[in-house]
Protein backbone atom coordinates (compact mmCIF):
# COMPACT_ATOMS: atom_id res chain seq x y z
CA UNK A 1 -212.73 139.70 -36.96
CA UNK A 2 -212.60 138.21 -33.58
CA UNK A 3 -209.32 136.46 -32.11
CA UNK A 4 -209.85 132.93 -33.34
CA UNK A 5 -210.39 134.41 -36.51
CA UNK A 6 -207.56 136.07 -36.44
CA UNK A 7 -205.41 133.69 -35.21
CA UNK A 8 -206.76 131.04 -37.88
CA UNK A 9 -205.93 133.50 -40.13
CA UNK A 10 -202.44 134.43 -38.82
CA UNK A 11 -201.69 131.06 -38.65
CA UNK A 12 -202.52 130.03 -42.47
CA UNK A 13 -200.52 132.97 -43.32
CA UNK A 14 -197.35 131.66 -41.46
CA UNK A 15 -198.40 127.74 -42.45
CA UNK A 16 -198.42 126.33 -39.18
CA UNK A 17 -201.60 125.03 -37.14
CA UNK A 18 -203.28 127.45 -34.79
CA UNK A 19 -203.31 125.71 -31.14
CA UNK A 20 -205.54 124.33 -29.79
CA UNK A 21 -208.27 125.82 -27.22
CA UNK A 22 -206.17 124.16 -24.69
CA UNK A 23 -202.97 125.44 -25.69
CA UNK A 24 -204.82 128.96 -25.72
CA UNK A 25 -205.45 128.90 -21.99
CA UNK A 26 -201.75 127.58 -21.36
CA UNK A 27 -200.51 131.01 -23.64
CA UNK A 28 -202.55 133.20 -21.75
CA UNK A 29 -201.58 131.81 -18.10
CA UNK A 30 -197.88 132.18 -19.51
CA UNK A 31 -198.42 135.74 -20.65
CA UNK A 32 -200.22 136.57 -17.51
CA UNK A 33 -197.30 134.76 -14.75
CA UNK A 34 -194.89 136.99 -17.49
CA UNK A 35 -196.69 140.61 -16.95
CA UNK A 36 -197.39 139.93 -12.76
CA UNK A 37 -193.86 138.39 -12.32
CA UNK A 38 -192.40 141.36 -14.27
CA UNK A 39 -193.78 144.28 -16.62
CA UNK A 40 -196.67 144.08 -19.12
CA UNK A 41 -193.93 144.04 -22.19
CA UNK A 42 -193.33 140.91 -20.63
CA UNK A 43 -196.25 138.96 -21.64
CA UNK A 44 -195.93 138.45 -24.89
CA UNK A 45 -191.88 138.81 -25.81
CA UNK A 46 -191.98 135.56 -23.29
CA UNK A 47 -194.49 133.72 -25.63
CA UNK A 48 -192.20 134.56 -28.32
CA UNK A 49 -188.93 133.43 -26.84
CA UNK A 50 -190.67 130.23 -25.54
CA UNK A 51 -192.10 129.59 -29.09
CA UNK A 52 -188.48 130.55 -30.73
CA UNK A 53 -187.02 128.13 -28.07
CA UNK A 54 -189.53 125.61 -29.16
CA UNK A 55 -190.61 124.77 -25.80
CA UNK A 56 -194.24 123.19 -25.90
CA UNK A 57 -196.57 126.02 -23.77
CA UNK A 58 -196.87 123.54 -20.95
CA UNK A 59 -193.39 123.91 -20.68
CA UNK A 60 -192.84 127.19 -20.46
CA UNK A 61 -195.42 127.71 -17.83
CA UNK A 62 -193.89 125.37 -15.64
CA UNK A 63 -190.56 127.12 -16.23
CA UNK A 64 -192.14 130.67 -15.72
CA UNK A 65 -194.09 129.78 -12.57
CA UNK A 66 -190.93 128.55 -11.27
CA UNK A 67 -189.12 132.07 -11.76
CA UNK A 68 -191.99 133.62 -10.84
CA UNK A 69 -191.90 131.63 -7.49
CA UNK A 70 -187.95 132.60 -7.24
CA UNK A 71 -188.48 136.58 -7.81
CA UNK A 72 -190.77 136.31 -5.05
CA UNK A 73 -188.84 134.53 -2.78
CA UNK A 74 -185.99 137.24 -3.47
């Protein structure tokens, strides 16, 4: 099983929609800002708070790049 299998899969299971392709790439630039601006563990406990927060992914990459931008400035 590949990941959009998976995740098709996952997704029936839990009986929501899988995202879209777009909202793939958004996940994966939020998991990545996550793990560089912090620790790997990062990555995808921030996916999960965004989703339990139910900010759209958009969202929560603006807000991470934003921290991310902070930390450094620190």
């Amino acid at each position: 099983m590949d990941a959009k299998q998976w995740i098709t899969a996952f997704s029936s299971e839990v009986g929501v929609e899988p995202p879209t392709d777009e909202e793939i790439e958004i996940l994966l630039d939020l998991a990545g800002v996550a793990a560089h601006a912090s620790e790997r563990i990062a990555a995808p406990l921030t996916c999960w708070l965004a989703a339990r927060a139910d900010l759209a992914p958009a969202d929560a990459l603006a807000l991470a790049h934003r921290m991310a931008d902070t930390a450094q400035g620190d």
